[in-house]
Protein backbone atom coordinates (compact mmCIF):
# COMPACT_ATOMS: atom_id res chain seq x y z
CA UNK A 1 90.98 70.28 90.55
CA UNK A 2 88.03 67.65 90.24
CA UNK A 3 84.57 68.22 91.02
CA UNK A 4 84.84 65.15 93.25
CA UNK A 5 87.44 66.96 95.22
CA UNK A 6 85.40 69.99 95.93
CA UNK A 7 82.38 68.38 97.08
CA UNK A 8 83.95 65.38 98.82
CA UNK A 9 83.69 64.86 103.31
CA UNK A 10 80.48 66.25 104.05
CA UNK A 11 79.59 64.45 107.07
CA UNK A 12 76.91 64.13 108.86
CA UNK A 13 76.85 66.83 111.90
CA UNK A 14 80.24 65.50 113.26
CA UNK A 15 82.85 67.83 113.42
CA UNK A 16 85.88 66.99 110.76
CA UNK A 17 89.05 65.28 111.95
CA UNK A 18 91.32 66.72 108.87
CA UNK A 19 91.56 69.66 106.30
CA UNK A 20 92.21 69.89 102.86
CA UNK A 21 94.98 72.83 102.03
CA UNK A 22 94.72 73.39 98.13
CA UNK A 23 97.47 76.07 98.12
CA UNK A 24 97.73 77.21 94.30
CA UNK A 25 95.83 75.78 91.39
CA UNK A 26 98.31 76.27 88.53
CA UNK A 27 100.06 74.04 86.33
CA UNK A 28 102.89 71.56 87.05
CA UNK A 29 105.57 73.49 85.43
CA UNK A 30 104.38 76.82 87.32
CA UNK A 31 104.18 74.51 90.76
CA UNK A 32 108.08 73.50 90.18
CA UNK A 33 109.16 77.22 89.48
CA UNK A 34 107.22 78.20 92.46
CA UNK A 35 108.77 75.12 95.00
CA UNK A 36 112.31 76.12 93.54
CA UNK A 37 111.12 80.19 94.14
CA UNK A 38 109.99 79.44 97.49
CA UNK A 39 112.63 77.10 98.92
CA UNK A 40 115.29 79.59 97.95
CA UNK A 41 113.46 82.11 99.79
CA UNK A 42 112.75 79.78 102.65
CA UNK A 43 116.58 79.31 102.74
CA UNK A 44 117.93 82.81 102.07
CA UNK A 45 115.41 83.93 105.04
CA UNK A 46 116.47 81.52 107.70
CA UNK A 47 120.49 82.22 106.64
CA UNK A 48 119.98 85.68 106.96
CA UNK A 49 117.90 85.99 110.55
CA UNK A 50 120.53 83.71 111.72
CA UNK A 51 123.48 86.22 110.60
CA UNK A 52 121.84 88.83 112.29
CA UNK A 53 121.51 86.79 115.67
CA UNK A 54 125.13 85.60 115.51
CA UNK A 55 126.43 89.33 114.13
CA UNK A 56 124.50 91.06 117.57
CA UNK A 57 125.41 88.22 119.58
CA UNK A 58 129.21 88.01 119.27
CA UNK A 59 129.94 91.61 118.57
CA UNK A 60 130.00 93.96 121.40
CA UNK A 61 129.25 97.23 119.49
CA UNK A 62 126.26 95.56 118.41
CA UNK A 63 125.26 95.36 122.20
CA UNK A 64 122.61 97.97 122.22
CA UNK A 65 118.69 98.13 122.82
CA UNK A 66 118.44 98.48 118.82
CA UNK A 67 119.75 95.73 117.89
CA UNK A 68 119.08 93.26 120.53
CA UNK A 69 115.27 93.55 119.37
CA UNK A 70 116.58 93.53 116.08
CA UNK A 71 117.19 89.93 117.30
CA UNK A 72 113.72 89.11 118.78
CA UNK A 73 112.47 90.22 115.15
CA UNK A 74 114.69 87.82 113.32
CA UNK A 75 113.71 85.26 115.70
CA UNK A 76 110.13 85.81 115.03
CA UNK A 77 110.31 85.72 111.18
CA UNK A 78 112.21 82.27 111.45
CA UNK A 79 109.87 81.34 113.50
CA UNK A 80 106.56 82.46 111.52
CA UNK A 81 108.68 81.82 108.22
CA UNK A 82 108.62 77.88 109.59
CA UNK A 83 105.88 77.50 110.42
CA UNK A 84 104.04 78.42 107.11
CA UNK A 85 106.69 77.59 104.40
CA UNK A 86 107.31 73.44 104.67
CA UNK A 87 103.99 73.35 103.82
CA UNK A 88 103.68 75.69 101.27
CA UNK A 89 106.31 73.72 99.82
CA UNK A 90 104.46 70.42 100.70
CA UNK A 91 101.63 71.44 99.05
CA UNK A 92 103.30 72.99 95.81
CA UNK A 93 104.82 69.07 94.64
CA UNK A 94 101.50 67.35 95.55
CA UNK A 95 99.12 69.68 94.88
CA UNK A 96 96.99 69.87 97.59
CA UNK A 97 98.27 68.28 101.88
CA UNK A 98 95.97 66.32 103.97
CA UNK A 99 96.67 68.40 107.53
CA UNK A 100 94.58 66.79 110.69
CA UNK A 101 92.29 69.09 112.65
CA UNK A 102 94.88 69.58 115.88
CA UNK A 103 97.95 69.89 113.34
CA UNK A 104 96.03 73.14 111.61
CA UNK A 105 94.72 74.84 114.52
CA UNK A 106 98.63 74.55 115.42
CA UNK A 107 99.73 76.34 112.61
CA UNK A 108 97.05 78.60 113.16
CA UNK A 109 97.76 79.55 116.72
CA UNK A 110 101.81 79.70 116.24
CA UNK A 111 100.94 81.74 113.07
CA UNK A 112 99.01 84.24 115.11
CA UNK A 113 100.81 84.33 117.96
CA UNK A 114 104.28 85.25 115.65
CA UNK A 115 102.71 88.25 113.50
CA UNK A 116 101.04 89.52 117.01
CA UNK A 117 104.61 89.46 118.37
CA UNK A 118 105.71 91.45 114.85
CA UNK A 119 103.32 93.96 115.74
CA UNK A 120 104.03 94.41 119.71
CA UNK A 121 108.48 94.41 118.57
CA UNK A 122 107.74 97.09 115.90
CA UNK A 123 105.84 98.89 118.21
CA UNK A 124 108.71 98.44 120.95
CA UNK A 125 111.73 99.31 118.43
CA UNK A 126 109.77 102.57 117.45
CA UNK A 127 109.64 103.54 120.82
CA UNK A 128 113.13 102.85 121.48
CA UNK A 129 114.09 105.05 118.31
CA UNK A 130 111.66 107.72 120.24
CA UNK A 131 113.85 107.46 122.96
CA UNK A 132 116.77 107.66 121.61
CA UNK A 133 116.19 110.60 119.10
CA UNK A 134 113.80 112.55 121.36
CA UNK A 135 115.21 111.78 124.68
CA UNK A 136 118.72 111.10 124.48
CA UNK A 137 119.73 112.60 127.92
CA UNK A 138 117.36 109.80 129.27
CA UNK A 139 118.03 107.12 126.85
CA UNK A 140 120.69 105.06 128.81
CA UNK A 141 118.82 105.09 132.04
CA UNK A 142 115.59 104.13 130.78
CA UNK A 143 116.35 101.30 127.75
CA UNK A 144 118.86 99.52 130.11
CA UNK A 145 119.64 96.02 129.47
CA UNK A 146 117.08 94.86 132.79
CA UNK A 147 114.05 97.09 131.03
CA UNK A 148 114.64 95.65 127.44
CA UNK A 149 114.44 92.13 128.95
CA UNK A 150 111.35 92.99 130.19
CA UNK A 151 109.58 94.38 126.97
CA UNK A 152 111.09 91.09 125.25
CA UNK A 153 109.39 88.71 127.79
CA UNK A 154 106.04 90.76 128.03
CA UNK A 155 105.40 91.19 124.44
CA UNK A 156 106.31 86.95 124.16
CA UNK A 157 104.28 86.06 126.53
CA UNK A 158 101.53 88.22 125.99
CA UNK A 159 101.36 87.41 122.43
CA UNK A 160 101.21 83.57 123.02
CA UNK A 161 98.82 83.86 126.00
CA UNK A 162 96.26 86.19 124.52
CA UNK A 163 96.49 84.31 121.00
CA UNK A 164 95.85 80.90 122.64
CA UNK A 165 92.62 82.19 124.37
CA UNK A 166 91.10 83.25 120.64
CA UNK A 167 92.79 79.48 119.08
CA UNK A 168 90.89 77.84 121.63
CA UNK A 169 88.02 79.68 120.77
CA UNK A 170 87.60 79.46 117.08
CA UNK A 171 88.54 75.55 117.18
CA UNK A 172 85.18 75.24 119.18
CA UNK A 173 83.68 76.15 115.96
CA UNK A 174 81.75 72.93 114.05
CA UNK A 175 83.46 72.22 110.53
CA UNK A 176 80.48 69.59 109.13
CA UNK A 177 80.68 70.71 106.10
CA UNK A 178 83.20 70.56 103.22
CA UNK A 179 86.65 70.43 104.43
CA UNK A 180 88.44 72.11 101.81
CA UNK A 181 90.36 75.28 102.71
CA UNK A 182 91.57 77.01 99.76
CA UNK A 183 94.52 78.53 101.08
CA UNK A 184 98.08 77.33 101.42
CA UNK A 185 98.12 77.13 104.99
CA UNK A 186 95.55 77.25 108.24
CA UNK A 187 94.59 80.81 108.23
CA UNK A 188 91.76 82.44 110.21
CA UNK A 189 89.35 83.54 107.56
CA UNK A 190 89.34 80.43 105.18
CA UNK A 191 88.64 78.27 108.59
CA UNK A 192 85.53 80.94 109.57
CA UNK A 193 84.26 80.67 106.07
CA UNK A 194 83.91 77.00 106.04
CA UNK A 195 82.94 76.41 109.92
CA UNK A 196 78.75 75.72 110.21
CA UNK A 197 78.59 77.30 113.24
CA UNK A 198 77.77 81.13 113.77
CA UNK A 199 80.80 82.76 113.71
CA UNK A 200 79.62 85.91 115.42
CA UNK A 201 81.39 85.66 118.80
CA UNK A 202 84.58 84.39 116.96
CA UNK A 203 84.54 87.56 114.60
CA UNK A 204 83.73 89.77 117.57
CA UNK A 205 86.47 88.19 119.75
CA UNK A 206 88.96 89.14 116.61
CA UNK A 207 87.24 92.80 116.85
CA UNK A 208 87.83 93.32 120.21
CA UNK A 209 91.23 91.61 119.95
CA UNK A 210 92.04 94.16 117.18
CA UNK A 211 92.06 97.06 119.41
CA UNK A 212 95.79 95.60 121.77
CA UNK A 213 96.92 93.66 118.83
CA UNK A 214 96.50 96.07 116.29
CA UNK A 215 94.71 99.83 116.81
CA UNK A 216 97.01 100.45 119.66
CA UNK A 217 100.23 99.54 118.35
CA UNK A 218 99.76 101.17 115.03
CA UNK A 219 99.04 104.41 117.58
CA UNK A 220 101.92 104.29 119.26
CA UNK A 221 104.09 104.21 116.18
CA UNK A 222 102.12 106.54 114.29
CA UNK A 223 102.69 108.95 117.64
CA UNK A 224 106.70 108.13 118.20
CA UNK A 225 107.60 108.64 114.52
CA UNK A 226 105.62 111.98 114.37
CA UNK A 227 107.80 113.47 117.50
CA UNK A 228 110.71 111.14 115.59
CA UNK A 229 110.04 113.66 112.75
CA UNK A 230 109.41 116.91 114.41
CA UNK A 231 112.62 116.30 116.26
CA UNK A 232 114.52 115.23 113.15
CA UNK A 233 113.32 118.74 111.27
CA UNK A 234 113.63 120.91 114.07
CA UNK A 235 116.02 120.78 116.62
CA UNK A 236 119.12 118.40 115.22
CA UNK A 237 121.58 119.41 113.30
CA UNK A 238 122.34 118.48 109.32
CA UNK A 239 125.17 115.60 109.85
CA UNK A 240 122.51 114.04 113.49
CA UNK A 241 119.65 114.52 111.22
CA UNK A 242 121.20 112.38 108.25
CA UNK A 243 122.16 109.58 110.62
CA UNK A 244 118.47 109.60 112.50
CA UNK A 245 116.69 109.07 109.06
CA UNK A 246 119.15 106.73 107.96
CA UNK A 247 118.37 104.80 111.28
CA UNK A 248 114.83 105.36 111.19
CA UNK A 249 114.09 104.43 107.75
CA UNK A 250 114.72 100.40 107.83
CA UNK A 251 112.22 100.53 110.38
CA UNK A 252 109.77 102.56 108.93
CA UNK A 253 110.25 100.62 105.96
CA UNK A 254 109.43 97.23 107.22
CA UNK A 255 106.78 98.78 109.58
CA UNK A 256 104.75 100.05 106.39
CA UNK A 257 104.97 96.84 104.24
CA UNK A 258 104.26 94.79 107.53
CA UNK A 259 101.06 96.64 108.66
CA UNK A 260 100.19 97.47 105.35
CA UNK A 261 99.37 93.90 104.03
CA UNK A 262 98.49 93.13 107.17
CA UNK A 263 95.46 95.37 106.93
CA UNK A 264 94.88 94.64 103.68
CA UNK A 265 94.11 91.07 104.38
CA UNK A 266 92.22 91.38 107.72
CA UNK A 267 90.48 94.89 108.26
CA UNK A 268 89.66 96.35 104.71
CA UNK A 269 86.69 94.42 103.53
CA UNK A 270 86.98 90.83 101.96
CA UNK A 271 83.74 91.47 99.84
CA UNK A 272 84.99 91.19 96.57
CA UNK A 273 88.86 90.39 97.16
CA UNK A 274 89.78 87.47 95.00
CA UNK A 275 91.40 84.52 96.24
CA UNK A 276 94.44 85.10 94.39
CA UNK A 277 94.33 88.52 96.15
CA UNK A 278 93.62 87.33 99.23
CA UNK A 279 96.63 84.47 98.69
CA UNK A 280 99.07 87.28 97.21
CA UNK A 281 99.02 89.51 100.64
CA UNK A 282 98.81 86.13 102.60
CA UNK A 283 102.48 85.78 100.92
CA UNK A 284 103.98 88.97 101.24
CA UNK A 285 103.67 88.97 104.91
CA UNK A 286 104.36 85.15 105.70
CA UNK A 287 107.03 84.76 102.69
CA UNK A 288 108.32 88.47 101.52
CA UNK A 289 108.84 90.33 104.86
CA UNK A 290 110.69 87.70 106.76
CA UNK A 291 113.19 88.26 103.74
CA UNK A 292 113.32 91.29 103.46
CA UNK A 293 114.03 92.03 107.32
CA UNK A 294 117.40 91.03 107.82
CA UNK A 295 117.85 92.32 103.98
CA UNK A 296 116.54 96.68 104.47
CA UNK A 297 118.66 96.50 108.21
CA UNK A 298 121.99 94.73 106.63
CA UNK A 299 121.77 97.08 103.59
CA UNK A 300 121.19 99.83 105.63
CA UNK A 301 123.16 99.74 108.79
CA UNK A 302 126.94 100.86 108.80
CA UNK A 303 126.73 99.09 111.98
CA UNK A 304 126.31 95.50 111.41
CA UNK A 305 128.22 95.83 107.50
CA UNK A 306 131.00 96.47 109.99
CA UNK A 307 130.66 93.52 111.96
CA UNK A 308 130.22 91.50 109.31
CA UNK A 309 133.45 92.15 107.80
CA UNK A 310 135.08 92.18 110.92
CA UNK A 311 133.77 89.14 111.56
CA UNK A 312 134.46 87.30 107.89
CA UNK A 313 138.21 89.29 108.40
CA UNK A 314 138.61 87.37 111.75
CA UNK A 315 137.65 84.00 110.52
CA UNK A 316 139.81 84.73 107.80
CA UNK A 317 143.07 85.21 109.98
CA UNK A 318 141.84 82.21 112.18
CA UNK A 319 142.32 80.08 108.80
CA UNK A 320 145.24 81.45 108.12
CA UNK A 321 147.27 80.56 111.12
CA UNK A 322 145.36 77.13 111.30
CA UNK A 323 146.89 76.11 107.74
């Protein structure tokens, strides 16, 4: 990328009216493999959140607590997966996108809000496994259809609400400086390191926003899979056991890359992280774990194998008798 590039918009004292997203400086052949990579991905990640709503949907042994926020997940990775990819993939054929200031702080805010609502339906599907391996006598009565609504709506709305009071915030900020954000998308930390305005009460607002968002649902997972366990090694038998780990470990799975990355790129220090780094665990959380959602439960679940052959073996017959 030019020099000119790099040093071009610096205005004077007025706050910008657009962004510059570089996204990855590499070579034209490597941007084509990577558009090609990432559109397949984009693809095979929409496809397969949208099997698992239509599996749980139209399949009444799928009609359970599990797998109705199994649902709200996939929902949330299209959305997230959407709202960060068609411009990845913008970006990757001409090099850098042009993105007005209201169009990134969009991005931004639906961005947030989506991997906040990640964290709150992890933390309500390990509680529900909780339940159901620790309680089981009270599981019925307490994760009824009414109460699972509930969680679903809260952890929505609260997401959204709380998310949009911090996007307001930070796009209060001054940006009179350059207006290149080396990135491939509107993230937080990119914006905060090119605003001119002090940055404190932002960063402290993400601190203290840390503590619901984060802290406490990392807690509350941590706590339920550590009674999940005890349970598990002490009180079930072999073939109970073998069938709780097999249903606990897609979600542990996904909770540990999730949370993982996630506080790889916001809580451990920045100091020192490359770009690429920075970019690569940026990916694997907006790109990889969308995928690999609906992938570790599919594999991994007798349950919806079954309805998906059921399903493919109905449609089948249906065609049948049409011809």
């Amino acid at each position: 990328m030019s020099d000119h590039l790099h040093q071009q918009e610096v205005s004077d004292g007025n706050n910008q009216t657009e962004f510059i997203l570089l996204g990855f400086q590499c070579t034209q052949n490597v941007r084509i493999l990577l558009f090609i990579l990432f559109l397949v991905i984009y693809c095979v990640t929409i496809c397969g959140n949208l099997l698992i709503i239509t599996l749980v949907s139209y399949n009444k042994n799928l009609h359970s607590p599990m797998y109705f926020f199994l649902t709200q997940l996939s929902m949330n990775d299209i959305l997230v997966t959407t709202d960060v990819v068609p411009s990845m993939l913008y970006i990757l054929i001409n090099e850098r996108e042009s993105i007005n200031f209201f169009s990134c702080f969009t991005q931004l805010y639906v961005f947030c809000a989506s991997e906040s609502s990640e964290c709150f339906l992890l933390t309500v599907m390990s509680y529900d496994r909780y339940l159901a391996i620790c309680k089981p006598l009270r599981y019925a009565s307490i994760m009824n259809s009414a109460y699972c609504m509930k969680l679903a709506v809260i952890t929505w709305m609260f997401s959204f609400s709380i998310i949009l009071i911090h996007t307001v915030t930070t796009s209060m900020l001054q940006f009179c400086g350059p207006n290149i954000i080396d990135h491939f998308f509107c993230d937080l930390v990119p914006l905060l390191e090119i605003s001119c305005s002090d940055t404190k009460i932002v960063q402290l607002e993400l601190f203290l926003l840390s503590v619901p968002l984060d802290i406490i649902p990392c807690v509350i997972i941590i706590a339920s899979y550590v009674n999940i366990l005890y349970t598990i090694l002490w009180t079930l038998s072999n073939t109970v056991r073998q069938k709780a780990f097999s249903t606990c470990s897609s979600h542990l799975s996904v909770v540990c890359i999730y949370f993982g990355t996630l506080f790889g790129v916001y809580v451990l220090p920045t100091k020192g992280q490359s770009l690429n780094i920075s970019k690569f665990l940026s990916l694997i959380y907006t790109v990889v774990t969308p995928l690999i959602n609906p992938i570790i439960y599919s594999l991994k679940n007798k349950d919806i194998k079954k309805a998906l052959h059921k399903t493919i073996n109905k449609n089948i017959f249906y065609n049948n008798c049409a011809l």
